[in-house]
Protein backbone atom coordinates (compact mmCIF):
# COMPACT_ATOMS: atom_id res chain seq x y z
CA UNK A 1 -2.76 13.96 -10.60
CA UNK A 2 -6.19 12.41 -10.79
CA UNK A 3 -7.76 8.97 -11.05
CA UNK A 4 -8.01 9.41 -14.79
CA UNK A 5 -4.59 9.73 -14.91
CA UNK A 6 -3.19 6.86 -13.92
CA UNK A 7 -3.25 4.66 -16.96
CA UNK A 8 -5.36 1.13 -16.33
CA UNK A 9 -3.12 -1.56 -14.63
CA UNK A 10 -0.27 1.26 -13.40
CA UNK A 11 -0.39 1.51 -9.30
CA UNK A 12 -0.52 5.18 -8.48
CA UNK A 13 2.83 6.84 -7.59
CA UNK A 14 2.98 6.58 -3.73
CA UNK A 15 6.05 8.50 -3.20
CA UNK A 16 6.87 5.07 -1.46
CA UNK A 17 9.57 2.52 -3.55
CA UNK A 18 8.53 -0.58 -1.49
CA UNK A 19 4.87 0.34 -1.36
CA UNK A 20 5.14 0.82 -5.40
CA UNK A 21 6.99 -2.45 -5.63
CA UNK A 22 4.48 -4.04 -3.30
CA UNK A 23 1.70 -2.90 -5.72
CA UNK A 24 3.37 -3.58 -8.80
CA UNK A 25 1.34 -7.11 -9.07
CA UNK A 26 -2.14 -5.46 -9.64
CA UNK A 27 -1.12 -4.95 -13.10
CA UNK A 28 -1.16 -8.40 -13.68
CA UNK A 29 -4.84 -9.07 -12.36
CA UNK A 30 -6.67 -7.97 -16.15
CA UNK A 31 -4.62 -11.24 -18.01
CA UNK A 32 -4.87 -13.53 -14.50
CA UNK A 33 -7.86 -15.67 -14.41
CA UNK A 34 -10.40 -14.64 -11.79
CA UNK A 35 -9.02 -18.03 -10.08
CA UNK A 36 -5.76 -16.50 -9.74
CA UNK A 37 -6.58 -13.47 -8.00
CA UNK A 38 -6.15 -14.39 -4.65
CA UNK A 39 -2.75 -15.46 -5.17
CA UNK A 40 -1.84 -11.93 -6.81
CA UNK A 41 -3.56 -10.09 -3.44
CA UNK A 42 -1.71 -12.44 -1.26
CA UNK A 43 1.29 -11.00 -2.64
CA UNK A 44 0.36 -7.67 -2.81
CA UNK A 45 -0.47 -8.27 1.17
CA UNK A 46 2.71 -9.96 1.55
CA UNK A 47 4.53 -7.06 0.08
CA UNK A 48 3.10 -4.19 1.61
CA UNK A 49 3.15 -6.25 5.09
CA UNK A 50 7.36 -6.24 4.19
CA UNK A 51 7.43 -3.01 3.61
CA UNK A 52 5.54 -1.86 7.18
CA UNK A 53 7.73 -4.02 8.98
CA UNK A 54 10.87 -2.49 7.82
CA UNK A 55 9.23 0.78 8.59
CA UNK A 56 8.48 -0.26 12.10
CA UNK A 57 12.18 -1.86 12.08
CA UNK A 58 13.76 1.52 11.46
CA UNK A 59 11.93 3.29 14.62
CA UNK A 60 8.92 3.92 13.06
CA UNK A 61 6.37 5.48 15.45
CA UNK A 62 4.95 2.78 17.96
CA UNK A 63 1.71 3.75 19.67
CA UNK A 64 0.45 6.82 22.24
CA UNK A 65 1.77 9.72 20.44
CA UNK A 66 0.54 11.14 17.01
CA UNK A 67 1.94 9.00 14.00
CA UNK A 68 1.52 11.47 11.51
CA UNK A 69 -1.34 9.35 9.70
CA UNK A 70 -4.00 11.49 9.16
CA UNK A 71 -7.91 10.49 9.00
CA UNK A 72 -9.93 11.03 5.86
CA UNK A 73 -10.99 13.90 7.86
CA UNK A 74 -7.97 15.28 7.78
CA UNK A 75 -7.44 14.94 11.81
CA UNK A 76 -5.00 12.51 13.26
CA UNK A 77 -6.01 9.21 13.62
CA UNK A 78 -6.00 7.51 16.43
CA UNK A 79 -3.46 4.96 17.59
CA UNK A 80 -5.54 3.49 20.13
């Protein structure tokens, strides 16, 4: 699947339920007033910070060892 397509307004597929869900309010940014935009990203961030914690709640990878998350690179990133 490429950029084109994903129809306008439709959040990629993420493989990810919560990170979809989390998304989902993007679509609404074309009929929300530019002044209303923040509020829709706050969400979004609100969302996606949900669905983190509940990964980290469920013994998620914390630190020192490799977390799977690759670099653009396509070498681990590092966890500090």
């Amino acid at each position: 699947m490429t950029d084109s397509d994903i129809a306008p307004g439709e959040p990629p597929a993420s493989g990810a339920d919560g990170v979809r869900a989390a998304l989902s309010p993007l679509g609404e940014l074309a009929q929300t007033p530019v002044s209303g935009h923040v509020g829709v990203f706050e969400r979004v961030l609100t969302g996606l910070e949900t669905v983190l914690a509940s990964v980290e709640d469920s013994g998620g990878e914390s630190g020192g060892e490799h977390s799977g998350v690759e670099s653009p690179g396509g070498r681990p990133a590092e966890t500090g």
